[in-house]
Each structure stands twice: as C-alpha cells, then as structure tokens.
Protein backbone atom coordinates (compact mmCIF):
# COMPACT_ATOMS: atom_id res chain seq x y z
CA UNK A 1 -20.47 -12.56 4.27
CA UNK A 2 -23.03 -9.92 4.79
CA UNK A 3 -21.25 -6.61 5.82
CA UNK A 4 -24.04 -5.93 8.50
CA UNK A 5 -22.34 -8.25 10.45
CA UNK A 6 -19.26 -7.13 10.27
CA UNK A 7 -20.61 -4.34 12.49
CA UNK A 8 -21.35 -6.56 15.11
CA UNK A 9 -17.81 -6.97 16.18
CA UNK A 10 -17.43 -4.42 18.72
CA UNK A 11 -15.12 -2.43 16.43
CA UNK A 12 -14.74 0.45 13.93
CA UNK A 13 -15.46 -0.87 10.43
CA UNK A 14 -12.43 0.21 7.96
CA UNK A 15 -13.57 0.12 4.72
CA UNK A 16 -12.59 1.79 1.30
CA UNK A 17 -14.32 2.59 -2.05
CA UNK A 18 -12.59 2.29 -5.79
CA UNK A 19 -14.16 3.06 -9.16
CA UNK A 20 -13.91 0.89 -12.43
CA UNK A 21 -11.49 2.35 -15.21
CA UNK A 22 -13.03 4.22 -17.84
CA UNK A 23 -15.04 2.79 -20.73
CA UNK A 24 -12.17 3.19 -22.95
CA UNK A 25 -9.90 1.77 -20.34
CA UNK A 26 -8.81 -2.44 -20.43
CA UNK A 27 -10.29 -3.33 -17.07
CA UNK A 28 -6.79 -4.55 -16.09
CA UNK A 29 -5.76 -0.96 -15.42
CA UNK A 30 -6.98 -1.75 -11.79
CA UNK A 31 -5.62 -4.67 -10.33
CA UNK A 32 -2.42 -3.25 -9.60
CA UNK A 33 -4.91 -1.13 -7.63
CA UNK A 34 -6.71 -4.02 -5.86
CA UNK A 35 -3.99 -5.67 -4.75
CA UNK A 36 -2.10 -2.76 -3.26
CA UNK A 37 -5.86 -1.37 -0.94
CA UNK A 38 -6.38 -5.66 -0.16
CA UNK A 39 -2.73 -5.96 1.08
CA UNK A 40 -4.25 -3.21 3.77
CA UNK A 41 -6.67 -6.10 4.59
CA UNK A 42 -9.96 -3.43 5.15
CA UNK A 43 -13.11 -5.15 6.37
CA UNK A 44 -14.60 -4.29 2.77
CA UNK A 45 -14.31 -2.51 -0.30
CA UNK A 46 -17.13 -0.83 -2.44
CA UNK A 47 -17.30 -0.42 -6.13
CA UNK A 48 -18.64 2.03 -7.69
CA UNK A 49 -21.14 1.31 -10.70
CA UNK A 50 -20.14 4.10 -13.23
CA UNK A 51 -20.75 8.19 -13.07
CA UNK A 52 -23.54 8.94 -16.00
CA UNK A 53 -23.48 5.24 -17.64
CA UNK A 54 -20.00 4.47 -18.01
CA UNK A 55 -17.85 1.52 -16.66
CA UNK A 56 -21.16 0.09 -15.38
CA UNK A 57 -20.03 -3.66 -16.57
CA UNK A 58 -16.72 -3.72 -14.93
CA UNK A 59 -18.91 -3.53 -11.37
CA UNK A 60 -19.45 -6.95 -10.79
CA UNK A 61 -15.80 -8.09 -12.62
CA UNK A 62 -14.28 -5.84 -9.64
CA UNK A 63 -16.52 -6.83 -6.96
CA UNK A 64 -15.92 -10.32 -7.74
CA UNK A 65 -12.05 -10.03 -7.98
CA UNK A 66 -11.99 -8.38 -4.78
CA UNK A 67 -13.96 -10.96 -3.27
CA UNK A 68 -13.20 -14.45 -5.15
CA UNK A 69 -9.13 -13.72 -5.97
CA UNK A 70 -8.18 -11.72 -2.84
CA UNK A 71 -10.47 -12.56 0.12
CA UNK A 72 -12.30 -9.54 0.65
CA UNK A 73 -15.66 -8.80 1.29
CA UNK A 74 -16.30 -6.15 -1.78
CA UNK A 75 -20.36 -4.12 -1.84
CA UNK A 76 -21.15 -3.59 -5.13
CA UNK A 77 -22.52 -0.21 -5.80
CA UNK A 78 -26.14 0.01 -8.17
CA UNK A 79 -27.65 2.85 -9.24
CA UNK A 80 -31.38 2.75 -11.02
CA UNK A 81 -31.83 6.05 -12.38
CA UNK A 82 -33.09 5.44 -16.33
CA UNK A 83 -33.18 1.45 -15.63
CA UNK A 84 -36.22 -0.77 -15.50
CA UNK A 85 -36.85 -3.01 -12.95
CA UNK A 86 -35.48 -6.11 -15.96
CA UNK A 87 -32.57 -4.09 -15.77
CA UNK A 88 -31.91 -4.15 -12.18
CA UNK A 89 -32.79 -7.80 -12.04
CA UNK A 90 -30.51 -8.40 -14.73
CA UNK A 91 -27.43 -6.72 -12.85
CA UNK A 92 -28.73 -7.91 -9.73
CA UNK A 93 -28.87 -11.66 -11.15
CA UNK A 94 -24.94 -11.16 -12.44
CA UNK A 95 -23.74 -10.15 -8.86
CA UNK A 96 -25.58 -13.33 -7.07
CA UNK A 97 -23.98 -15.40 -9.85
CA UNK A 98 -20.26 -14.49 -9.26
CA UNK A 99 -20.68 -14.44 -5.13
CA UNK A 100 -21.43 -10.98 -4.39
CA UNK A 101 -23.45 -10.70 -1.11
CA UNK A 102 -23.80 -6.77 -0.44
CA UNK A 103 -24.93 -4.10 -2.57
CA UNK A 104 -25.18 -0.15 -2.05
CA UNK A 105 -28.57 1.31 -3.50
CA UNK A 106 -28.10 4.49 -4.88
CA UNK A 107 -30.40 6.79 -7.52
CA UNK A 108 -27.21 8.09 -9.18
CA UNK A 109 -26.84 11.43 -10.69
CA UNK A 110 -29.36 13.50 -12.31
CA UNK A 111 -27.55 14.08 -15.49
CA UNK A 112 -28.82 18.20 -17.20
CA UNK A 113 -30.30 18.25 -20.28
CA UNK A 114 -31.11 14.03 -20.44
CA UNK A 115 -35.01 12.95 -19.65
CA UNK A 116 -35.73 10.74 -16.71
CA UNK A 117 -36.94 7.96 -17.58
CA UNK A 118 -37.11 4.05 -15.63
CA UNK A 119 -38.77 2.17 -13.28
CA UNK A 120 -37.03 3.70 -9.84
CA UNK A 121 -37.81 7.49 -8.78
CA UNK A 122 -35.49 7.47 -5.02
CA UNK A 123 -32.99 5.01 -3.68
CA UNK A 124 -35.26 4.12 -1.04
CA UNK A 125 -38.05 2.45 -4.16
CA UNK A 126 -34.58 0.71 -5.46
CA UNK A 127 -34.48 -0.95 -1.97
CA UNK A 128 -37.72 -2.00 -1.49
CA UNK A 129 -37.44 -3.87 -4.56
CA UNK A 130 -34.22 -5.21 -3.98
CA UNK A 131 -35.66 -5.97 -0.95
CA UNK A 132 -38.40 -7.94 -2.15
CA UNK A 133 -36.82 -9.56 -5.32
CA UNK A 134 -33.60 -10.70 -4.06
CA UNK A 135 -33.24 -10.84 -0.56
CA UNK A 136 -30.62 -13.05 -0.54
CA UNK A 137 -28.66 -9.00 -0.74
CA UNK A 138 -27.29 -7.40 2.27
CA UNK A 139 -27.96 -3.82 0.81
CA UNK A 140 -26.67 -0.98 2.28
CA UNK A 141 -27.89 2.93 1.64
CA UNK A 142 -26.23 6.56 1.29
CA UNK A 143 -26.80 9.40 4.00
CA UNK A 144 -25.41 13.27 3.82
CA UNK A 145 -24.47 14.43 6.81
CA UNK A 146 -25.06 17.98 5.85
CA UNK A 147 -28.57 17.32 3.66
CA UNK A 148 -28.57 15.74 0.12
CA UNK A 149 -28.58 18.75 -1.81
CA UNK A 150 -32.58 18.19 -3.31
CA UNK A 151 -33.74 18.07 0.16
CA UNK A 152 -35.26 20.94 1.56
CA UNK A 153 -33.93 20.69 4.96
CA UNK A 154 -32.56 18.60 7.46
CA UNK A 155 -36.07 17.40 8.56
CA UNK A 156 -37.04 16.70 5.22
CA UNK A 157 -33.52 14.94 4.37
CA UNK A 158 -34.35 12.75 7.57
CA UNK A 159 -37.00 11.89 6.68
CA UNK A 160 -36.16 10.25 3.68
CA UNK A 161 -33.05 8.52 5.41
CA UNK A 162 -35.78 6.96 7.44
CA UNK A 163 -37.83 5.67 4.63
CA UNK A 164 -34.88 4.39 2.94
CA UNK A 165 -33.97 2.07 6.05
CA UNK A 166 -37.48 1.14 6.25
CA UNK A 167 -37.51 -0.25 3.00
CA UNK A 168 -34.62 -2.61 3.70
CA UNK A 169 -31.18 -0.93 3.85
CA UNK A 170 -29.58 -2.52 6.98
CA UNK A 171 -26.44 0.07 7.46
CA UNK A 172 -25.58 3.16 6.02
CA UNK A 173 -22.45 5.14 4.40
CA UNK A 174 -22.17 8.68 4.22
CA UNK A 175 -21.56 11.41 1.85
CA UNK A 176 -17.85 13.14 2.61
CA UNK A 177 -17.75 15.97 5.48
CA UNK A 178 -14.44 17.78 6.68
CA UNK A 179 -16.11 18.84 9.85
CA UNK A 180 -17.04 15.79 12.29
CA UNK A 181 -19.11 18.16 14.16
CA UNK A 182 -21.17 18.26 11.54
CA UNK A 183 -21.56 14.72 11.24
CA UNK A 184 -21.67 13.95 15.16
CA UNK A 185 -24.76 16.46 14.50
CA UNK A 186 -26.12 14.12 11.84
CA UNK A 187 -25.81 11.10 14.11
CA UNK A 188 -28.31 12.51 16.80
CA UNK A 189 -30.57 13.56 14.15
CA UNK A 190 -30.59 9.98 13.06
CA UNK A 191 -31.05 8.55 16.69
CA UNK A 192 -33.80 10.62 17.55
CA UNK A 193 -35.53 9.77 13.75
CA UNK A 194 -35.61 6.32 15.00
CA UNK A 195 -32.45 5.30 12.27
CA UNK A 196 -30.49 2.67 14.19
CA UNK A 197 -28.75 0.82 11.61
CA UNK A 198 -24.57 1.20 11.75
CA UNK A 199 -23.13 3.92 9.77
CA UNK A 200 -19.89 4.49 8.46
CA UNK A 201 -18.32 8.19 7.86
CA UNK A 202 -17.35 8.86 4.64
CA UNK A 203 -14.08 10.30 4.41
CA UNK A 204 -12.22 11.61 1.64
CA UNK A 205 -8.31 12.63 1.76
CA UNK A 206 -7.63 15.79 -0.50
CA UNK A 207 -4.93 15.37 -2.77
CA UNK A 208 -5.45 18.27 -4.79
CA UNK A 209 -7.14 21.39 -5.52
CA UNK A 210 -9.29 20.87 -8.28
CA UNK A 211 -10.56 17.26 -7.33
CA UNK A 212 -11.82 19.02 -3.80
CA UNK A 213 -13.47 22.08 -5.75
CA UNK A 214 -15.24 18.96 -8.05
CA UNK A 215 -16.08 17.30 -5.14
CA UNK A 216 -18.19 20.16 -3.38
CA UNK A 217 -19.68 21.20 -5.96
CA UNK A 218 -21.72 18.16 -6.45
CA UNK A 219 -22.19 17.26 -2.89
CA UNK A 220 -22.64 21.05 -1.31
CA UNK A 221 -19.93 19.80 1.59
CA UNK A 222 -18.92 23.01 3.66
CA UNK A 223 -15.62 23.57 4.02
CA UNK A 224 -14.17 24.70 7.89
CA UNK A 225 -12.05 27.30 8.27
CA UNK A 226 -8.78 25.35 8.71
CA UNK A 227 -9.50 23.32 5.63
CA UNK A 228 -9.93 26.36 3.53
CA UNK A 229 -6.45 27.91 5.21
CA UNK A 230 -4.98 24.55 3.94
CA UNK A 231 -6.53 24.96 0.79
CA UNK A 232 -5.14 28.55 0.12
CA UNK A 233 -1.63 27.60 1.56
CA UNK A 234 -0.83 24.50 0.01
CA UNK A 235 -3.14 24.12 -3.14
CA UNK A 236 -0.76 24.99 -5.56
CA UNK A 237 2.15 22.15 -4.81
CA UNK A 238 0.82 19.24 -5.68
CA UNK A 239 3.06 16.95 -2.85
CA UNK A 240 2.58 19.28 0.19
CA UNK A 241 -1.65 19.50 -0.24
CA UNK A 242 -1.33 16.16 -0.84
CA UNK A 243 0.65 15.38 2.74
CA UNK A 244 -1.20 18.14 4.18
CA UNK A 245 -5.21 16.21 2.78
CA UNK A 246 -3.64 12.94 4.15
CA UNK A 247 -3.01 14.50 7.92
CA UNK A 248 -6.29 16.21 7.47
CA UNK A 249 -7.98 13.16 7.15
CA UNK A 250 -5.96 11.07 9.91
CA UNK A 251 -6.95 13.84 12.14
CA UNK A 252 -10.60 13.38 11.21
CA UNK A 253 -10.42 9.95 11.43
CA UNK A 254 -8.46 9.44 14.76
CA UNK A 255 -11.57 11.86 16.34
CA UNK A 256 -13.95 9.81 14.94
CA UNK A 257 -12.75 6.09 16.16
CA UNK A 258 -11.97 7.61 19.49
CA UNK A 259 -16.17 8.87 19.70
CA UNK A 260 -16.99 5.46 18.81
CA UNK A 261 -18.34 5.63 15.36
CA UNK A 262 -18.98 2.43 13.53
CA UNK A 263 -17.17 2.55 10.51
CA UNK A 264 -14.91 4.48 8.49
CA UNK A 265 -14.80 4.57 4.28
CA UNK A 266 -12.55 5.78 3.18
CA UNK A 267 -12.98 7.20 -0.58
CA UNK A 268 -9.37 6.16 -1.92
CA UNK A 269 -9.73 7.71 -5.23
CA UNK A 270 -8.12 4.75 -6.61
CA UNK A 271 -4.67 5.84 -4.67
CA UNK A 272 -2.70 3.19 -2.93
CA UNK A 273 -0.33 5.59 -1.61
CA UNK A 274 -3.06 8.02 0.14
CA UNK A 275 -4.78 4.78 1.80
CA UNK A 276 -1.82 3.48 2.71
CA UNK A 277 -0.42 6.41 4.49
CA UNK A 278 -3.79 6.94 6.10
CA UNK A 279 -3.87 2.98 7.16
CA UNK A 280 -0.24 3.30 9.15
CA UNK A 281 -1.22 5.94 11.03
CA UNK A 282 -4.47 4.56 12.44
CA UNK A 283 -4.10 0.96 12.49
CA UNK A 284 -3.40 0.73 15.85
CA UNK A 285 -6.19 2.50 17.07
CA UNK A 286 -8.78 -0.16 15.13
C-alpha cells in the first residue's frame, strides 16, 4: 500500500521510525524490537538506511520483515550521497523485489574530511530520478521546520521543499522540533509556497541528556524554555528525564492531533518502552 493514501483517511497518521543494528551487530538484534512497535499496530514504520555507510544492507531485510512477517506498511529510507545512479537502481531494484512500496529520499550526511563524490547533489535530484526510473515508488521527502541547517533562510529552505515535491515526493516528514509553534509556523510557510502534500511532525521523546545534546547539534533544533528547565532538572537521573521526555512529547503530540495535523512519527530510538508509553496515552485521541 502506498502511504500517501493512508493520509486520505480523515485521520492523524501514527507512524514510527527504527534504525538497523550496527554493522557488527547479527541483524536479529531487532526483531524483538519489531515485534514489540508492530504490536502498537502504527499506520507505518520507516527504516533508516545507515548513518555514514553502515547497516545500509539490513534496510530492505527490515523493511521487508515489517511488511511481509508482521503486516505493516514499513518506508524504506535511501540516501544517495557518494552513490551512482547503478547504485540507487540497484537498492531500488532489491526493495521492489521483496514488496516494498514507499521509500524516503534523503541526501544523507555530509561526512568532514571525506570527498563528495556520486551521481545525486540534493534529495530533490534523488527524487526526480526515482521518480522517473521506478515509479512504481510512493516516495516520500524530509522538511525542517526550523531551516535545514545549509539553507540560508527560511525562504531559501522553502524553496527547496518546493522543488523537492515538484520532483515527485507525494508527502513529507519532518525534522524533530520541541516547540509546535515553530512548526505550526512552518506549515503556513508551506501553504503559502504552494506545498500541499500531507506532512507528518517529527517527534522525538528525550530519554536522556546526551542523546538530546547529539541530536541538536546536527539538526540546529532550538530548545524552549521549559524543555531546557527539564533538561537542567532532570538530566542527571536517567528514569525521571526519561518519564519527564515521554510527557514532553505526549504533550506535544496531544496539541498537535487536536490542530489537525496529518501525521505524527514518532522517532522511537529503537525503544519499545518510550513508544509504548507514548501510544497509551494518545490512542484514544487517533
């Protein structure tokens, strides 16, 4: 099934994202994993392709678990940064075989020090020739609420949104935000660009201090002043930030489905426990 329509059914999209075990890592170290986030039933579940080069084969083996062994849609995430286009035709030609249906078009990270090299320079060229080369691919695209951190400004960052629907990306997830004024900001921005594909808010519960301080640092997100109180109160015990990130996030959340957004992902940081806790408290309102 094509996630774009999954949109169309009058309700707020719950979705979540997992990431493949390392390289070192037996790819079984997951499925405990799977089956705890597909017992929450979520309309889909992203995988991510591998920060810097690694993982990247256990992609498709998780998409197509999630999809073939427990009934749920799964997007598999593909970034093209370094790869040719045989490259992305080769991954591309792996997902179609095992059933995969949606992808998420990313660059992926600019790695210091390495030469860029490939076939792709922005997500939006990775589109346009997924686009044109397998359009069998529902293929969906990244957005920063609070401007990818190249851009030179919001009009700028915009802009480039815009191109990158143009070329083919039919609905859109964003990059974490703890303020959903800032991203209720970023939605008129996108209205008035002329961006009217669904997007989903990308939301990510804080279970500790030093994966939060990671986590802004490579995005730029801004942190409000309540967050940062939470931060400074509860960042060194590891269970109370953890319950205080997960009512953070329900908060968020429970804001967000009651102003009508489209979908929520939730980035579970391959934690059963956090989505779970996060699932019982909004179910009812999806």
């Amino acid at each position: 099934m094509k996630v774009k329509d999954l949109y169309k059914k009058g309700k707020t999209v719950l979705s979540f994202e997992v990431f493949p075990p390392k390289a070192t890592s037996p790819i079984e170290t997951v499925y405990s994993t799977l089956e705890e986030l597909c017992d929450l039933k979520p309309e889909f579940i992203s995988v991510t392709y591998g920060a810097a080069g690694g993982a990247k084969s256990h992609c498709c083996e998780i998409a197509s678990r999630i999809k073939n062994t427990h009934g749920i849609e799964s997007v598999a995430h593909l970034t093209c940064i370094g790869s040719t286009s045989d490259d992305i035709k080769g991954v591309l030609n792996d997902l179609d075989e095992n059933g995969i249906e949606n992808v998420l078009a990313l660059r992926g990270d600019i790695v210091p020090g390495q030469p860029q090299s490939g076939d792709f320079e922005h997500a939006s060229d990775l589109t346009a020739f997924i686009k044109e080369y397998a359009p069998q691919f529902d293929i969906c695209g990244a957005c920063y609420p609070e401007v990818h951190i190249e851009s030179g400004d919001e009009i700028e960052d915009i802009l480039n949104l815009k191109k990158k629907v143009d070329a083919g990306a039919s609905h859109l997830i964003s990059q974490l935000f703890f303020d959903n004024s800032v991203y209720y900001s970023f939605l008129q921005r996108a209205k008035i660009a002329g961006i009217n594909v669904p997007i989903s808010a990308g939301i990510m519960p804080v279970v500790n201090k030093k994966q939060i301080e990671k986590m802004v640092s490579l995005c730029g997100a801004s942190l409000p002043v309540k967050f940062s109180k939470m931060m400074q109160k509860y960042g060194d015990n590891a269970e109370a930030i953890r319950d205080a990130g997960i009512a953070y996030a329900v908060n968020q959340i429970v804001d967000l489905i009651s102003s009508g957004v489209d979908g929520v992902h939730i980035y579970t940081m391959n934690n059963p426990y956090v989505a779970r806790t996060i699932y019982n408290s909004i179910k009812n309102l999806l």
